[in-house]
C-alpha atoms as a PDB file:
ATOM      1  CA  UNK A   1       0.000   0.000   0.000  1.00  0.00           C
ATOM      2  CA  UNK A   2       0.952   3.670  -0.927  1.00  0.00           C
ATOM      3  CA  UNK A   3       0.283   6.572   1.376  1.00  0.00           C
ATOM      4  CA  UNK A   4      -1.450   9.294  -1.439  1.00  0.00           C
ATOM      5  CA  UNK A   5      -3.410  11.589   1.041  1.00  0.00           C
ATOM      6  CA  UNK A   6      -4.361  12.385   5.029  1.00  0.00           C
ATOM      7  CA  UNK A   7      -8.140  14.542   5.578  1.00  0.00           C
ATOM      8  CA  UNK A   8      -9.045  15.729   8.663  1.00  0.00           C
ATOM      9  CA  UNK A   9     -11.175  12.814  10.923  1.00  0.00           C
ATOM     10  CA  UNK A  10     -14.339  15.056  10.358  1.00  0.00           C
ATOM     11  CA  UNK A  11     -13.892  14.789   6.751  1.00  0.00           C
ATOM     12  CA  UNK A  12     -16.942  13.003   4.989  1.00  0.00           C
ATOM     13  CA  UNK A  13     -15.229  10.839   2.486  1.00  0.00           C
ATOM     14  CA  UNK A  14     -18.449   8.416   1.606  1.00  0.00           C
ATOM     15  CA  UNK A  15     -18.823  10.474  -1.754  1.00  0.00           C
ATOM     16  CA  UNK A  16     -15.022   9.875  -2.661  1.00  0.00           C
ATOM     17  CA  UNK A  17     -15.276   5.863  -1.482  1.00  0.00           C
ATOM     18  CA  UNK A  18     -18.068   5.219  -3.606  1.00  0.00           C
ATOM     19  CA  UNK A  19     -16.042   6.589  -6.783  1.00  0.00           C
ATOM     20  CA  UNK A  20     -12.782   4.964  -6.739  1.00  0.00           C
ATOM     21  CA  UNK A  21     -14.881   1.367  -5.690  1.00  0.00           C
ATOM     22  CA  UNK A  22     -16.990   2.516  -9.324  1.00  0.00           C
ATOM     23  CA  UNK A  23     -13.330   2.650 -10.819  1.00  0.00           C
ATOM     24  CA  UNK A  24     -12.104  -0.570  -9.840  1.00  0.00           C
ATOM     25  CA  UNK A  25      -9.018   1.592  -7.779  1.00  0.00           C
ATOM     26  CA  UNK A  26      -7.918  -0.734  -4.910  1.00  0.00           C
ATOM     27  CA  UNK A  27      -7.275   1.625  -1.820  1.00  0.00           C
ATOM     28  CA  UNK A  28      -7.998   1.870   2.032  1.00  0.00           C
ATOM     29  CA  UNK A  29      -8.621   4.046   4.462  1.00  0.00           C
ATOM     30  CA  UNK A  30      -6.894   4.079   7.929  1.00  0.00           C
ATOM     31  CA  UNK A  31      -6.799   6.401  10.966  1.00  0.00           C
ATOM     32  CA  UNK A  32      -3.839   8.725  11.853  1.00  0.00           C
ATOM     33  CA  UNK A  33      -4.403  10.737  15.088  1.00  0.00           C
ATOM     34  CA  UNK A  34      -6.823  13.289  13.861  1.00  0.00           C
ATOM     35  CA  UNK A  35      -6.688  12.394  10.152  1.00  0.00           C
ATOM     36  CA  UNK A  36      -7.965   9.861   7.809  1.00  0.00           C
ATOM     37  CA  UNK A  37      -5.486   8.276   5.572  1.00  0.00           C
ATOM     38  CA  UNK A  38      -5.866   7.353   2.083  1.00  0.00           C
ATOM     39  CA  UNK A  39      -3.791   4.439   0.650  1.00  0.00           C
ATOM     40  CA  UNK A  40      -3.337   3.008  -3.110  1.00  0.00           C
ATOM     41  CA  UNK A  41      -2.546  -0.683  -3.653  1.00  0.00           C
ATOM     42  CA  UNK A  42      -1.555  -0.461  -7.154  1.00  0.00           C
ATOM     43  CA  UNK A  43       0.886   2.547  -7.773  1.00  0.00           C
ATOM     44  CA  UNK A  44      -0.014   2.316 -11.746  1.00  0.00           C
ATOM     45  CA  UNK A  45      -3.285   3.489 -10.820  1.00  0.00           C
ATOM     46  CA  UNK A  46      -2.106   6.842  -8.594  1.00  0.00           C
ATOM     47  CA  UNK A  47      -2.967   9.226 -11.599  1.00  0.00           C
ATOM     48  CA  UNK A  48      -6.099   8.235 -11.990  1.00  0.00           C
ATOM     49  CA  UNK A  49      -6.747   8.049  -8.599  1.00  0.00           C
ATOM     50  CA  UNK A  50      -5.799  12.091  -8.416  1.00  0.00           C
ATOM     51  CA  UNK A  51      -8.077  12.370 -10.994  1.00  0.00           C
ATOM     52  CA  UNK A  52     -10.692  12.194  -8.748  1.00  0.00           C
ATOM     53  CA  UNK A  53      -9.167  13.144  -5.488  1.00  0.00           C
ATOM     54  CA  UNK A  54      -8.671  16.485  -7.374  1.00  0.00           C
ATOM     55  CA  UNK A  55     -12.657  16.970  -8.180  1.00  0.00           C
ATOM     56  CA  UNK A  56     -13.754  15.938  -5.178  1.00  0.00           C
ATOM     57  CA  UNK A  57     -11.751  18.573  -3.474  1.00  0.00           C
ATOM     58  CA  UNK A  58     -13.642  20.988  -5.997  1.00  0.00           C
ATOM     59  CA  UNK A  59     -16.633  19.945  -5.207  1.00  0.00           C
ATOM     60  CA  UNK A  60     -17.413  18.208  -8.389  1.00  0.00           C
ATOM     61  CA  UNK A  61     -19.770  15.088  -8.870  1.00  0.00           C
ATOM     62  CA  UNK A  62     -17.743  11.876  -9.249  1.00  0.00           C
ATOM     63  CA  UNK A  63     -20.491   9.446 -10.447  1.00  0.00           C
ATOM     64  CA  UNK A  64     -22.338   9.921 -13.732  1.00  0.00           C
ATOM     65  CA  UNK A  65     -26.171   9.787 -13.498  1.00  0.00           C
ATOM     66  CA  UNK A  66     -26.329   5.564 -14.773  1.00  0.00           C
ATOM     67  CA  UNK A  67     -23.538   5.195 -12.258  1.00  0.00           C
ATOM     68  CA  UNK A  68     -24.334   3.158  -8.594  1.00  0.00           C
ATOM     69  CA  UNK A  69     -26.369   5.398  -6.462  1.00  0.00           C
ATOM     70  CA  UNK A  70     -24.731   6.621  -3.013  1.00  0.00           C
ATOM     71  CA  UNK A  71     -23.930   3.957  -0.526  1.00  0.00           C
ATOM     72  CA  UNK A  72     -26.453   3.917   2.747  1.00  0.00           C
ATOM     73  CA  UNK A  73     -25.418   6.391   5.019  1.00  0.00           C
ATOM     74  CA  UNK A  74     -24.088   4.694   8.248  1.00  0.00           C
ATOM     75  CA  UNK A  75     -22.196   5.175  11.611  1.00  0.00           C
ATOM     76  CA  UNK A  76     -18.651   5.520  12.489  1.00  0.00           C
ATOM     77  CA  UNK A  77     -16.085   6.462  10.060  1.00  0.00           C
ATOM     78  CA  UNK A  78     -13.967   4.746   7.822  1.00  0.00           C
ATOM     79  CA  UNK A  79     -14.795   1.083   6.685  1.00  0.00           C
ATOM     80  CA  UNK A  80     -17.765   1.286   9.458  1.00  0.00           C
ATOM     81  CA  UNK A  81     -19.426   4.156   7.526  1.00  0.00           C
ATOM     82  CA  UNK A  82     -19.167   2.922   4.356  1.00  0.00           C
ATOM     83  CA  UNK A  83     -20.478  -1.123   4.902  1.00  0.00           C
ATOM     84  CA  UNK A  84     -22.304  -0.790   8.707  1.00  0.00           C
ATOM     85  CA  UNK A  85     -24.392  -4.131   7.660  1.00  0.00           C
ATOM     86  CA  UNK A  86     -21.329  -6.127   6.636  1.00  0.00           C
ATOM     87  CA  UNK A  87     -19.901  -5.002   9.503  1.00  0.00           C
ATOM     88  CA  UNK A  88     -22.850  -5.575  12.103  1.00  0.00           C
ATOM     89  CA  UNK A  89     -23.154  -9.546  10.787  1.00  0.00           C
ATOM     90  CA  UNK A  90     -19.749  -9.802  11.130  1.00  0.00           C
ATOM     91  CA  UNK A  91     -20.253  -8.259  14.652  1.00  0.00           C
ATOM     92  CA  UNK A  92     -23.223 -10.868  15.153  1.00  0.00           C
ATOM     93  CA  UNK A  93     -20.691 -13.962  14.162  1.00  0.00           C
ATOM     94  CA  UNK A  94     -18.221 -13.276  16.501  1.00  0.00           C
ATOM     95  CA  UNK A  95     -20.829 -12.431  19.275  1.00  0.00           C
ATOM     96  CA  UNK A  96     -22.748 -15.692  18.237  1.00  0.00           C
ATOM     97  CA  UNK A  97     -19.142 -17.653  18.301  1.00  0.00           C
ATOM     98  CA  UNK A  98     -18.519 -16.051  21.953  1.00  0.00           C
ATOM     99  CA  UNK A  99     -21.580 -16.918  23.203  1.00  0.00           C
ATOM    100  CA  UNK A 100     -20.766 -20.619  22.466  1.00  0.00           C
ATOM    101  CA  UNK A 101     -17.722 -21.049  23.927  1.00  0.00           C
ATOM    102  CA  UNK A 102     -19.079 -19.752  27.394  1.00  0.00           C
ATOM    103  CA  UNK A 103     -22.610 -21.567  27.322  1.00  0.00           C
ATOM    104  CA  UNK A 104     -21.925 -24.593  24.654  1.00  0.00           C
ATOM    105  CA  UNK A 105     -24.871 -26.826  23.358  1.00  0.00           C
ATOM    106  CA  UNK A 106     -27.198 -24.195  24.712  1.00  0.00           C
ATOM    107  CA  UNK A 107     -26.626 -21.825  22.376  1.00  0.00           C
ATOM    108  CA  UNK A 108     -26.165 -24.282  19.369  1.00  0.00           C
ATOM    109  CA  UNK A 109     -29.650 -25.841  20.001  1.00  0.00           C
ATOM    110  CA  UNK A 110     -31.343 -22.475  20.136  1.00  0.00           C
ATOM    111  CA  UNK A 111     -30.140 -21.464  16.961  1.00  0.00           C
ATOM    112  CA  UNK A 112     -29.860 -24.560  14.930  1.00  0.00           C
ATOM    113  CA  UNK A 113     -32.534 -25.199  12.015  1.00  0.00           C
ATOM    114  CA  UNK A 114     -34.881 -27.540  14.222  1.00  0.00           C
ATOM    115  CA  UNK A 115     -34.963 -27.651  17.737  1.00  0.00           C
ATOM    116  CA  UNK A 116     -32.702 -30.628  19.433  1.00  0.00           C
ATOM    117  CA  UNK A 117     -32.118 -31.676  22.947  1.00  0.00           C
ATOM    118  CA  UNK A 118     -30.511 -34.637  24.282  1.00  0.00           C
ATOM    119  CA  UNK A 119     -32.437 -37.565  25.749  1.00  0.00           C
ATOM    120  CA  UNK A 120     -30.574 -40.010  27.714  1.00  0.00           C
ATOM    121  CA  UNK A 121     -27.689 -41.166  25.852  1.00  0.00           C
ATOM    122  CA  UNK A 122     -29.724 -40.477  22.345  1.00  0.00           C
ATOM    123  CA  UNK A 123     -30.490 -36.798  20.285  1.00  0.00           C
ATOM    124  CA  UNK A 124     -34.176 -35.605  19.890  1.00  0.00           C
ATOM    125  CA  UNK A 125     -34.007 -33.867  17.094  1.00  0.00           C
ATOM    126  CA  UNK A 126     -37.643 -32.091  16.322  1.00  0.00           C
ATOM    127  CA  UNK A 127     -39.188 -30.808  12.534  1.00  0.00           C
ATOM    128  CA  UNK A 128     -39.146 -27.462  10.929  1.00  0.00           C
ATOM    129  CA  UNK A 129     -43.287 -27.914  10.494  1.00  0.00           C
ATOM    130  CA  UNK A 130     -43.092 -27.874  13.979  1.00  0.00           C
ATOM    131  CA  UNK A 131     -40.923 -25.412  14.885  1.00  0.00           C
ATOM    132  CA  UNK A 132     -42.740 -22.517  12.517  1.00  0.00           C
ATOM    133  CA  UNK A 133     -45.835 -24.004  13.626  1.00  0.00           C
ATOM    134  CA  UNK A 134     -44.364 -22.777  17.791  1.00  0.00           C
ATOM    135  CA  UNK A 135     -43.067 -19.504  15.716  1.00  0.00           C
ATOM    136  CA  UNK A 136     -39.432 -19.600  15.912  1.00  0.00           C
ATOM    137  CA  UNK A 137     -39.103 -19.024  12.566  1.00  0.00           C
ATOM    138  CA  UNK A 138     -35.720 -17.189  13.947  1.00  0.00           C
ATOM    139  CA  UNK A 139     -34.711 -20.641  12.771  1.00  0.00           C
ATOM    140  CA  UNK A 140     -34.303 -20.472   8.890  1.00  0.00           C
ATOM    141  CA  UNK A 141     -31.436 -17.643   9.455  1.00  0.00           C
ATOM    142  CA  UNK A 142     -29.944 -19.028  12.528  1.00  0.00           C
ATOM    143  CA  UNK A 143     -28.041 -21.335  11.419  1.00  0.00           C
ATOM    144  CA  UNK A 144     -26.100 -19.670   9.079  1.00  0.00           C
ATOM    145  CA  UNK A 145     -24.495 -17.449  12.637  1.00  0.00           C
ATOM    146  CA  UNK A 146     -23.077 -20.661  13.831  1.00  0.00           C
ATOM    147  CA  UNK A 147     -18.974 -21.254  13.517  1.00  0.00           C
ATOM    148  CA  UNK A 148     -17.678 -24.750  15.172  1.00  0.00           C
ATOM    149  CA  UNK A 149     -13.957 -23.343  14.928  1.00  0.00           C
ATOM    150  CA  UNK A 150     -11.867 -20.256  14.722  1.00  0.00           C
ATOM    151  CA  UNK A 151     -10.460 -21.441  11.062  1.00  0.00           C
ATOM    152  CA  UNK A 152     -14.211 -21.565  10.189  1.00  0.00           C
ATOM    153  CA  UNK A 153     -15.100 -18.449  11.924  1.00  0.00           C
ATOM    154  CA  UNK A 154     -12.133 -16.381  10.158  1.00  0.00           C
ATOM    155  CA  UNK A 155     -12.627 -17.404   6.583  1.00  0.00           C
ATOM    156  CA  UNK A 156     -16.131 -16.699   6.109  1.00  0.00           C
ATOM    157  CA  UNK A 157     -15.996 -13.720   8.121  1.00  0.00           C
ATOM    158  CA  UNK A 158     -13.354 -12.747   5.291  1.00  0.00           C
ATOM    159  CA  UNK A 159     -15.617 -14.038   2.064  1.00  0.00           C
ATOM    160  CA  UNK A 160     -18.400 -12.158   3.470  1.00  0.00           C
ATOM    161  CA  UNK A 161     -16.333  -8.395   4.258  1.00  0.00           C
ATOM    162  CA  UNK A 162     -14.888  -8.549   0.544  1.00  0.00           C
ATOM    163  CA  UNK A 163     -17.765  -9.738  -1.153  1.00  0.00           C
ATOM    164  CA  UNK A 164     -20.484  -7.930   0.961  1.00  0.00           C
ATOM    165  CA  UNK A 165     -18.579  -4.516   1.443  1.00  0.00           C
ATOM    166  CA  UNK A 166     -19.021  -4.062  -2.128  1.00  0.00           C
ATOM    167  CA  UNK A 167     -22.530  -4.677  -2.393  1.00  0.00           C
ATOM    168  CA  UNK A 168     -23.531  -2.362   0.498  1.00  0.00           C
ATOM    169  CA  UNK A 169     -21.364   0.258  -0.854  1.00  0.00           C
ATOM    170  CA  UNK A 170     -22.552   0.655  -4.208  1.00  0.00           C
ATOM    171  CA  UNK A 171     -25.682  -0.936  -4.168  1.00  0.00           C
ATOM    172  CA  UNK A 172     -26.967  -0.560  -0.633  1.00  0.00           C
ATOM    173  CA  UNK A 173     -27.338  -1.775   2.552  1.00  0.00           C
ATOM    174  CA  UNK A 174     -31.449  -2.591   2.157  1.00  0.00           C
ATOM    175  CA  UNK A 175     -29.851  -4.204  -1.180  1.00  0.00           C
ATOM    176  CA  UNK A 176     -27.450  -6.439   0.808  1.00  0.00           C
ATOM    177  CA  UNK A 177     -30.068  -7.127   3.873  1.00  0.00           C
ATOM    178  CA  UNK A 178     -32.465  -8.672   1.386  1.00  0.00           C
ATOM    179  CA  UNK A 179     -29.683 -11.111  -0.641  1.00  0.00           C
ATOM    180  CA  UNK A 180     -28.212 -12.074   2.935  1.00  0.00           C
ATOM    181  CA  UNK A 181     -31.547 -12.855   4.034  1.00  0.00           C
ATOM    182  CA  UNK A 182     -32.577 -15.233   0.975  1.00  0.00           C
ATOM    183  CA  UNK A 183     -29.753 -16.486   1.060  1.00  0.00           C
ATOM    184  CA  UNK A 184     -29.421 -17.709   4.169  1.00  0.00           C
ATOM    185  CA  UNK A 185     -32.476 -18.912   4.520  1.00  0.00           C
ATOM    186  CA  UNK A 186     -31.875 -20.948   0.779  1.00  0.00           C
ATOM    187  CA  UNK A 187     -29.053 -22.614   1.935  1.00  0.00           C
ATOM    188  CA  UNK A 188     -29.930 -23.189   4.945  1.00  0.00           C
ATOM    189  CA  UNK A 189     -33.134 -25.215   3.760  1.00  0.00           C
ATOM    190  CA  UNK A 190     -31.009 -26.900   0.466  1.00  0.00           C
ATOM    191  CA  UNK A 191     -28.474 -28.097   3.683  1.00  0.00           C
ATOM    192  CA  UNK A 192     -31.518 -29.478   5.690  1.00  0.00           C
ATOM    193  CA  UNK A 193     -33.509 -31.113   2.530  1.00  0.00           C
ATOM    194  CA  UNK A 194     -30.587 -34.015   2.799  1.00  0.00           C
ATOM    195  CA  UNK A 195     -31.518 -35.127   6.357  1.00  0.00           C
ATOM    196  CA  UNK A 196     -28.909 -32.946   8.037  1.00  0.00           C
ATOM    197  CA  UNK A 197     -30.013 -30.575  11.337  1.00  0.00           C
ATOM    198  CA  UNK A 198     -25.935 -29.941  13.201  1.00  0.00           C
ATOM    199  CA  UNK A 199     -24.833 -27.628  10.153  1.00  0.00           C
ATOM    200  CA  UNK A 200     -23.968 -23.962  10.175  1.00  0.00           C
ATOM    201  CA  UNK A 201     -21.937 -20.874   8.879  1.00  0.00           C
ATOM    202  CA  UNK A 202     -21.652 -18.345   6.401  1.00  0.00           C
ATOM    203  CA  UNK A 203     -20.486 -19.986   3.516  1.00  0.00           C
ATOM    204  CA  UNK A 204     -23.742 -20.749   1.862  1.00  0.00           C
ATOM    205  CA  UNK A 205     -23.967 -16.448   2.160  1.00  0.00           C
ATOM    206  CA  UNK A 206     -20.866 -16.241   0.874  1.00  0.00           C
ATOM    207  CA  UNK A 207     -20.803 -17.828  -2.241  1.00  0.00           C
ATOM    208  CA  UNK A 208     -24.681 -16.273  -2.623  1.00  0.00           C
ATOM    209  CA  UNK A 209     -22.315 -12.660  -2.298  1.00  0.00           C
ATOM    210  CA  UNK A 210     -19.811 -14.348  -4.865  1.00  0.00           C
ATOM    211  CA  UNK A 211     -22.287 -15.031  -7.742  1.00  0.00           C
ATOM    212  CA  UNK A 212     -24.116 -11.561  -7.234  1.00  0.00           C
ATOM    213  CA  UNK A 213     -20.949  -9.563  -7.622  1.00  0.00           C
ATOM    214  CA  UNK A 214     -19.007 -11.503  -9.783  1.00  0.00           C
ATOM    215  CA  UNK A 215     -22.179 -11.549 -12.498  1.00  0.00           C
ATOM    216  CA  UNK A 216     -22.522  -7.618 -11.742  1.00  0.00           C
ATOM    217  CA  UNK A 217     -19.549  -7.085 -12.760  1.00  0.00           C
ATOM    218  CA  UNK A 218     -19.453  -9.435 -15.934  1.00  0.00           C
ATOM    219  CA  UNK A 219     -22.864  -8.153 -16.853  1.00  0.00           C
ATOM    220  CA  UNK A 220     -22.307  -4.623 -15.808  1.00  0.00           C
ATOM    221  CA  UNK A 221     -18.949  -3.668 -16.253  1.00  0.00           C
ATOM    222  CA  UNK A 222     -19.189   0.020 -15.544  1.00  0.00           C
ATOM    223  CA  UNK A 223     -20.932  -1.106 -11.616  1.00  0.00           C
ATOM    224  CA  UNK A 224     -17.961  -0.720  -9.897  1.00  0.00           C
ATOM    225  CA  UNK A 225     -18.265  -4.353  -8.904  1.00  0.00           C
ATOM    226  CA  UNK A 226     -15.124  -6.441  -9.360  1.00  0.00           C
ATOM    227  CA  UNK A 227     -14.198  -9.992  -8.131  1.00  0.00           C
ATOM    228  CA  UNK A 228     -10.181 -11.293  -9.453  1.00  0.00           C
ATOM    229  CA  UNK A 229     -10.876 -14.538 -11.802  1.00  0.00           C
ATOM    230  CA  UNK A 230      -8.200 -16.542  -9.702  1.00  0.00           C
ATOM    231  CA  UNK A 231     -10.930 -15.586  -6.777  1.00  0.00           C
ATOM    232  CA  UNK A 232     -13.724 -17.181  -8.389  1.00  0.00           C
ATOM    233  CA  UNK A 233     -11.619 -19.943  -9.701  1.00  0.00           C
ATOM    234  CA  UNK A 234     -10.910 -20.830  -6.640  1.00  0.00           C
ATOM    235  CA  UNK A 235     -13.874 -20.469  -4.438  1.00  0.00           C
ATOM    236  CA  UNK A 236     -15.886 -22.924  -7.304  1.00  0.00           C
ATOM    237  CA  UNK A 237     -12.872 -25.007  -7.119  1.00  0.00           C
ATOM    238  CA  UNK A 238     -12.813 -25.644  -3.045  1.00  0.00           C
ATOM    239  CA  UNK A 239     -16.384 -26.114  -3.329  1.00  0.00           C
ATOM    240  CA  UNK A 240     -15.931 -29.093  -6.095  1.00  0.00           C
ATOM    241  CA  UNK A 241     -13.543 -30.414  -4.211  1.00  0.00           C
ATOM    242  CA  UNK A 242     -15.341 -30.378  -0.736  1.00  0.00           C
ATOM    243  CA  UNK A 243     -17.878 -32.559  -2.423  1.00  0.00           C
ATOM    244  CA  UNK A 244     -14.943 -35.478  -3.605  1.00  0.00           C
ATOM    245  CA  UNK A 245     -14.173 -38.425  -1.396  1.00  0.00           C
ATOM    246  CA  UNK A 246     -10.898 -36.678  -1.635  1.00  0.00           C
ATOM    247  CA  UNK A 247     -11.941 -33.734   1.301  1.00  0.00           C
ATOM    248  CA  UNK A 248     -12.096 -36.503   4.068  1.00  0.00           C
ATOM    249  CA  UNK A 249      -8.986 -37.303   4.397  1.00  0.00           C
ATOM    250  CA  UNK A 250      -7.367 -33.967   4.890  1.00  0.00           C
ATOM    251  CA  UNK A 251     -10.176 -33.122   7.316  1.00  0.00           C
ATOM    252  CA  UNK A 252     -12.480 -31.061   4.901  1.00  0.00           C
ATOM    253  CA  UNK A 253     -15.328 -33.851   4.943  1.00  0.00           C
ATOM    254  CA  UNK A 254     -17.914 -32.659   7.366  1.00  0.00           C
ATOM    255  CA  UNK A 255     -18.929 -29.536   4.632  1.00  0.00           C
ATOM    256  CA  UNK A 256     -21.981 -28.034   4.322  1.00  0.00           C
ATOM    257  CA  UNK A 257     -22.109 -28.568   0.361  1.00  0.00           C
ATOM    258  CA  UNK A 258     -25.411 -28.090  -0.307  1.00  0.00           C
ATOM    259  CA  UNK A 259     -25.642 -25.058   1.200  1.00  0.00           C
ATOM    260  CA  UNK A 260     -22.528 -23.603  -0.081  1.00  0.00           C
ATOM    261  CA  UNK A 261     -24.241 -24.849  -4.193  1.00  0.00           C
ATOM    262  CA  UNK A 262     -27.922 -23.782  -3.143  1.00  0.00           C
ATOM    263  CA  UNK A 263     -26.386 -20.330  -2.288  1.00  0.00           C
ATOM    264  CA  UNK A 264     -24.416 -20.179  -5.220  1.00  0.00           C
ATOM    265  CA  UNK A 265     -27.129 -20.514  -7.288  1.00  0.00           C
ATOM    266  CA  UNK A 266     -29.354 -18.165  -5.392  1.00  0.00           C
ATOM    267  CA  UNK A 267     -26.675 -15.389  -5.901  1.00  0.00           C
ATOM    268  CA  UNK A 268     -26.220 -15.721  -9.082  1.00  0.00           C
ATOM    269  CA  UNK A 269     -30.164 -15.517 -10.035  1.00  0.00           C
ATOM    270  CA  UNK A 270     -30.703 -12.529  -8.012  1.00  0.00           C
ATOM    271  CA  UNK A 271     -27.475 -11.006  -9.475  1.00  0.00           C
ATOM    272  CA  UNK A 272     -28.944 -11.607 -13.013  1.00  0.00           C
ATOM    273  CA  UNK A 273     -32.063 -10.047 -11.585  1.00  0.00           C
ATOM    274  CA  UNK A 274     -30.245  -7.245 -10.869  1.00  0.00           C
ATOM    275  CA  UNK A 275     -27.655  -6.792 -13.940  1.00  0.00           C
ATOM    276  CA  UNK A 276     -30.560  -7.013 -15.957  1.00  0.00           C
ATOM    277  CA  UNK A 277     -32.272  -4.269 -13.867  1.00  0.00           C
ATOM    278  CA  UNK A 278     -28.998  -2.057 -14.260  1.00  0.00           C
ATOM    279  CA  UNK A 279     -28.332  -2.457 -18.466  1.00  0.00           C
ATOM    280  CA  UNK A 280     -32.101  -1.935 -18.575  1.00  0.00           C
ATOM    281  CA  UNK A 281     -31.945   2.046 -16.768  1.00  0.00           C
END
């Protein structure tokens, strides 16, 4: 990373975020005592990157009218204000991962997709019918907060700030609310279709998040959305080979692959949905 610029804490920089994310220009922000810092990751891209640190000193709109709309307005400043969703999930995780380590199977059974309880030396393990039926439909989501490890816990949490960071900045955070939501709840049910209850994590989510931006930004080039092909390469490729007799053996068999697929495909038909909505304004 290459120091470019320092603004004043109070500075509102949302406006100037939202552009370079529209022009693909990888860059950070990081605190300074009373300033906010501005860093480039690819030094072949500092010119243009003046460009438009120049006119939005003047004042100057930096998105054309077809271009993303603003991102939602949020607390905090810095990442915080510009993806306070992504953030507050990723806040939710960790809180959800706490809680388990200090109160265990409690915690897991209240938030896995049906209720379950042990009985004797056996597992009662009850029906989604019957859990909507007593309301706790809390239940199609929950799951999807649940991390058995830190390794887990970290990589998703990762997925899910790159992927969903860019879809609450330039397309909203009602935007992202609604995909994480579907999402979740998709997987979630394509992971207990197969006769399994003790799943959970992100991962469906994140590769939901994976095919909406990465068809965004096929579709929709001028978005602002970008994923690198080695990325998506990869991703598709762990998922392929989580589902081999291969994965067991190096301690990768206990996946949640239908999840991770049924959010795949969820994410990429609501990012067609959306691309399509975008080339048609």
């Amino acid at each position: 990373m290459h120091k470019v610029l320092m603004i004043p804490r109070e500075t509102d920089t949302r406006a100037l975020r939202q552009a370079l994310w529209a022009q693909r220009i990888g860059h950070r922000f990081s605190e300074e005592g009373d300033a906010q810092v501005l860093w480039l990751a690819d030094p072949r891209q500092h010119a243009q990157m003046m460009q438009l640190i120049e006119r939005w000193q003047r004042g100057e709109p930096l998105l054309r009218d077809d271009d993303p709309p603003r991102a939602s307005a949020g607390w905090g400043r810095g990442a915080l204000a510009e993806a306070p969703l992504t953030a507050g999930i990723i806040g939710l995780c960790l809180m959800v991962f706490a809680l388990m380590a200090l109160f265990g199977d409690r915690v897991i059974a209240w938030l896995t997709i049906v209720p379950v309880s042990v009985v004797g030396n056996g597992l009662n393990v009850g029906t989604l019918t019957g859990a909507l039926g007593d309301g706790q439909f809390w239940r199609l989501l929950s799951p999807a907060f649940l991390h058995f490890g830190w390794m887990h816990l970290i990589f998703n949490m990762l997925w899910l700030w790159y992927f969903g960071r860019q879809i609450e900045s330039l397309h909203g955070s009602a935007r992202l609310a609604w995909v994480v939501a579907i999402s979740a709840a998709g997987s979630n049910l394509a992971q207990y279709v197969t006769g399994t209850v003790l799943f959970g994590g992100m991962s469906g989510v994140d590769y939901a998040l994976l095919g909406y931006v990465w068809l965004m930004s096929r579709r929709v080039p001028q978005s602002g959305f970008f994923v690198p092909t080695m990325l998506v390469v990869f991703m598709l490729g762990w998922m392929v080979f989580t589902m081999t007799d291969f994965a067991a053996p190096v301690g990768f068999g206990n996946v949640a692959n239908e999840a991770h697929l049924g959010g795949l495909l969820l994410g990429l038909a609501i990012g067609w949905l959306a691309s399509r909505r975008a080339k048609s304004h």
